[in-house]
N, C-alpha and C. Protein backbone atom coordinates (compact mmCIF):
# COMPACT_ATOMS: atom_id res chain seq x y z
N UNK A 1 100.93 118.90 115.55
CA UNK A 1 100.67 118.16 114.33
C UNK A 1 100.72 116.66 114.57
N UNK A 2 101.87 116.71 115.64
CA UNK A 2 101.60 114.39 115.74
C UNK A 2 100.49 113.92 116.06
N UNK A 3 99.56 114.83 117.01
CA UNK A 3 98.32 114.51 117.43
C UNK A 3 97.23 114.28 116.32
N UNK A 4 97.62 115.35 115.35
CA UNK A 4 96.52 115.11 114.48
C UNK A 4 96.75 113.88 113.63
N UNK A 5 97.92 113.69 113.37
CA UNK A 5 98.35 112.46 112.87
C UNK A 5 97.85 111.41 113.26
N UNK A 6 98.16 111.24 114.54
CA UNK A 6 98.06 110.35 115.39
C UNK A 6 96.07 109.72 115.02
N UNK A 7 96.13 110.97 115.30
CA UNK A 7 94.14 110.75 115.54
C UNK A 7 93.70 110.54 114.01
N UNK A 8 94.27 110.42 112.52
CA UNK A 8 94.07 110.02 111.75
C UNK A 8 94.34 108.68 111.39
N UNK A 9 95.36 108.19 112.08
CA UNK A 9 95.65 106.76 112.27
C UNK A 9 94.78 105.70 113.04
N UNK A 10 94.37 106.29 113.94
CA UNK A 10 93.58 105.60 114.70
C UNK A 10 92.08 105.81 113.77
N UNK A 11 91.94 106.64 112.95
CA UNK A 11 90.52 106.75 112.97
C UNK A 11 91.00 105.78 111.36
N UNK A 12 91.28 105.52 110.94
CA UNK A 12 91.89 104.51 109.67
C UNK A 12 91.79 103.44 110.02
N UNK A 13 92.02 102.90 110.95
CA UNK A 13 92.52 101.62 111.56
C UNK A 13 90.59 100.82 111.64
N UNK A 14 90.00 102.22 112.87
CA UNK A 14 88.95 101.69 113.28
C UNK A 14 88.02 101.64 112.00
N UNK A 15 87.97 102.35 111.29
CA UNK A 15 87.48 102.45 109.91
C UNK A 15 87.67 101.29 109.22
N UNK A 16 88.79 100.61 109.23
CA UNK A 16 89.25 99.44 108.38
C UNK A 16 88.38 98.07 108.96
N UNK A 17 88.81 97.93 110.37
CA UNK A 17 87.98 96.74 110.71
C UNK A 17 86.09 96.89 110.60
N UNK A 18 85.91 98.12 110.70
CA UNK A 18 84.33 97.95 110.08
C UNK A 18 83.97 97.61 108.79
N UNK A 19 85.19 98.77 107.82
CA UNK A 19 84.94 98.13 106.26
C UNK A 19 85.09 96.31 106.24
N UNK A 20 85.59 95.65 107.15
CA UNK A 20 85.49 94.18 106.94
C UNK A 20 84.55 93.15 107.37
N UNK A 21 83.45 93.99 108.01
CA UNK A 21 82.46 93.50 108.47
C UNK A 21 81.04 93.49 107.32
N UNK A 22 81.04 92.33 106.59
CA UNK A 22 80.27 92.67 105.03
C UNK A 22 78.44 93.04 105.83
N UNK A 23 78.72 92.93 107.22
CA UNK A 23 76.97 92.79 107.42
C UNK A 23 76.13 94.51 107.66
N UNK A 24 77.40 95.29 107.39
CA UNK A 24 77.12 96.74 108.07
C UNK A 24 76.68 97.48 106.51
N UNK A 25 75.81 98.25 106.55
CA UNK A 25 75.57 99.30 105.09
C UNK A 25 76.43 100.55 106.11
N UNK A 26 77.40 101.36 104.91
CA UNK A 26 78.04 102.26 105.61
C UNK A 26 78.12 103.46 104.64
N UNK A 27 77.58 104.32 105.01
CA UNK A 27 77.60 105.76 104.32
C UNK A 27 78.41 106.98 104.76
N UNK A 28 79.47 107.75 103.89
CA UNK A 28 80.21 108.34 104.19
C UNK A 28 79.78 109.31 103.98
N UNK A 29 79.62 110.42 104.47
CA UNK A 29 79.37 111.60 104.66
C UNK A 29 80.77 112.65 104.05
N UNK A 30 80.61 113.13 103.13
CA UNK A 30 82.18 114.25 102.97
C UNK A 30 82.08 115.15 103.41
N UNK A 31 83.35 116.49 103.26
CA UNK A 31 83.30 117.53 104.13
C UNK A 31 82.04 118.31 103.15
N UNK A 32 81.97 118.27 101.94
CA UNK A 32 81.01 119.14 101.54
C UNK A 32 79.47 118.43 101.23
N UNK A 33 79.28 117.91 102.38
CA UNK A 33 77.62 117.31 102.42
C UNK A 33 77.37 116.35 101.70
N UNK A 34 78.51 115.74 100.77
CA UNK A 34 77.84 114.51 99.79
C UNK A 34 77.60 113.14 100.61
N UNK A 35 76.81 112.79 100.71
CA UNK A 35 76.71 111.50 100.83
C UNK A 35 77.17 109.98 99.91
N UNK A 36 77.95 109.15 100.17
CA UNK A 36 77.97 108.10 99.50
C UNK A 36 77.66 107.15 100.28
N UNK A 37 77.02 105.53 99.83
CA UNK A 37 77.09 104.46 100.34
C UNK A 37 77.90 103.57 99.53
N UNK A 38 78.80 102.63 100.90
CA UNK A 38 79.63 101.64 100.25
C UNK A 38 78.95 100.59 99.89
N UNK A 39 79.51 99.99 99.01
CA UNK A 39 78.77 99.03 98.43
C UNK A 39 79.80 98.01 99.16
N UNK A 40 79.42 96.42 99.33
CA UNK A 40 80.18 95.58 100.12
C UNK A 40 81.27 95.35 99.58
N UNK A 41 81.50 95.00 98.56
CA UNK A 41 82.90 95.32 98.04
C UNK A 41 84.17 95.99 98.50
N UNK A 42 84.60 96.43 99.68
CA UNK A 42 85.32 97.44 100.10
C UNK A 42 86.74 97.37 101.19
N UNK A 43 87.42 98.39 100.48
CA UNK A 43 88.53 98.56 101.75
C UNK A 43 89.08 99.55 101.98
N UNK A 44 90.77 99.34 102.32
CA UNK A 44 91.63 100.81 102.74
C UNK A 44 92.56 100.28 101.91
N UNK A 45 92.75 101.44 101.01
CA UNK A 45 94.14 101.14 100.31
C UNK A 45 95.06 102.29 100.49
N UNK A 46 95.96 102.34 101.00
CA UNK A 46 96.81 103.55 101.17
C UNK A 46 95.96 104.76 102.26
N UNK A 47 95.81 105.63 102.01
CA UNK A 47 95.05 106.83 102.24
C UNK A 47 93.43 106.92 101.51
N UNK A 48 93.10 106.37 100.79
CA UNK A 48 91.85 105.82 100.41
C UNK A 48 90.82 104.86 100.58
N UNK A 49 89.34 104.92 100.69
CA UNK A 49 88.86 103.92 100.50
C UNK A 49 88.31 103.48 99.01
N UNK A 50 88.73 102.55 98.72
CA UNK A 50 88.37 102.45 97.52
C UNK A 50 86.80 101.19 97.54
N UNK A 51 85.89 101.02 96.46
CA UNK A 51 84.77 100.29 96.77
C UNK A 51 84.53 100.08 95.31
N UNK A 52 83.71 98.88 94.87
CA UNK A 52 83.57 98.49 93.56
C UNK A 52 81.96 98.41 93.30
N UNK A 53 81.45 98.64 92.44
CA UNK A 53 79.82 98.73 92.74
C UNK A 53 79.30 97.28 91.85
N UNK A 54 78.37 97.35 91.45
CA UNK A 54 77.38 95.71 91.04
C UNK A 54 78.28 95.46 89.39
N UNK A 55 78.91 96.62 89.17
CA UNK A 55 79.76 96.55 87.27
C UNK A 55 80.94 96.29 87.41
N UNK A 56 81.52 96.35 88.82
CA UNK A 56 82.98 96.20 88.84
C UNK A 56 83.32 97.71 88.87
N UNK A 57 82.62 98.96 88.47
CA UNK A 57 83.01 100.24 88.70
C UNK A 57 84.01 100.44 89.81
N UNK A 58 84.80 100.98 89.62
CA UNK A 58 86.28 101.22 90.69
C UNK A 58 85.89 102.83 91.37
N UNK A 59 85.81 102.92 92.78
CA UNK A 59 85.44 104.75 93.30
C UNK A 59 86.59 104.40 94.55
N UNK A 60 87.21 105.66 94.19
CA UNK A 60 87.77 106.17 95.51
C UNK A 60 87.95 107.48 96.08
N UNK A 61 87.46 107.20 97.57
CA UNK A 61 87.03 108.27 98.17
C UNK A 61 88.69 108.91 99.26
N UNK A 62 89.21 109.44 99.24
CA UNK A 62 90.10 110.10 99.92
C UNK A 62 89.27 110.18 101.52
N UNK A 63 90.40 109.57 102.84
CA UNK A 63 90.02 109.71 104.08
C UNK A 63 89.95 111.00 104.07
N UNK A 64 90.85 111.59 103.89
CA UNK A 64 91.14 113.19 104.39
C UNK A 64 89.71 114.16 104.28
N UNK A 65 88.66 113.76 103.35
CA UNK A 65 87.95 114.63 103.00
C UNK A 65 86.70 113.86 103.83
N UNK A 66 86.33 112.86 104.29
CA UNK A 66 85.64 112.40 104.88
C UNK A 66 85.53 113.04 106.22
N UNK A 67 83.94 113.74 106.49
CA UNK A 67 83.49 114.24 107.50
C UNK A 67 82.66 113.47 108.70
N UNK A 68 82.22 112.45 108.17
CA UNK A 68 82.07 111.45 108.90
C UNK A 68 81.36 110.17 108.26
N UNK A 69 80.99 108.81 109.16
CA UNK A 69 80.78 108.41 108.66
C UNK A 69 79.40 107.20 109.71
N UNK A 70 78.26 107.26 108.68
CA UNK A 70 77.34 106.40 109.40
C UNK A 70 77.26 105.08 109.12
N UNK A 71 77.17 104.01 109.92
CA UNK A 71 76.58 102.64 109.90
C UNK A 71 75.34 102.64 110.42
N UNK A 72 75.35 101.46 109.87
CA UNK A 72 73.61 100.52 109.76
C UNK A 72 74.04 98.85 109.87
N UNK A 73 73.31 98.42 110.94
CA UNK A 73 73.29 96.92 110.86
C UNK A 73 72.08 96.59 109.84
N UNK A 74 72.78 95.91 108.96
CA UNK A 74 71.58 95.25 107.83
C UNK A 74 71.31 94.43 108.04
């Protein structure tokens, strides 16, 4: 179990310094096929990413359920 831990930490971390890079479009993929894109607005709060869209709308997506995730240099 520390391993998996472990490998969720690290994958948080690396996750975080991309969410701070405003030049990347980044789409998260969940475990059950949904697609979302972050809007630039974005970070890690706790165990979540949370992201705000063009209204100020508040979404948060739980790491845990995230299956992966694609970038794009814009």
């Amino acid at each position: 179990m520390a391993h998996k831990k472990g490998k969720r930490k690290s994958f948080k971390q690396l996750l975080a310094k991309y969410l701070d890079i405003k030049g990347l479009d980044i789409i998260i993929v969940l475990e059950d096929g949904k697609e979302i894109e972050l809007f630039k607005n974005r970070s890690i709060i706790g165990d979540m990413i949370v992201t705000f869209d063009v209204n100020n709308g508040e979404r948060k997506i739980p790491l845990k359920r995230i299956k992966h995730v694609d970038m794009y240099a814009a």
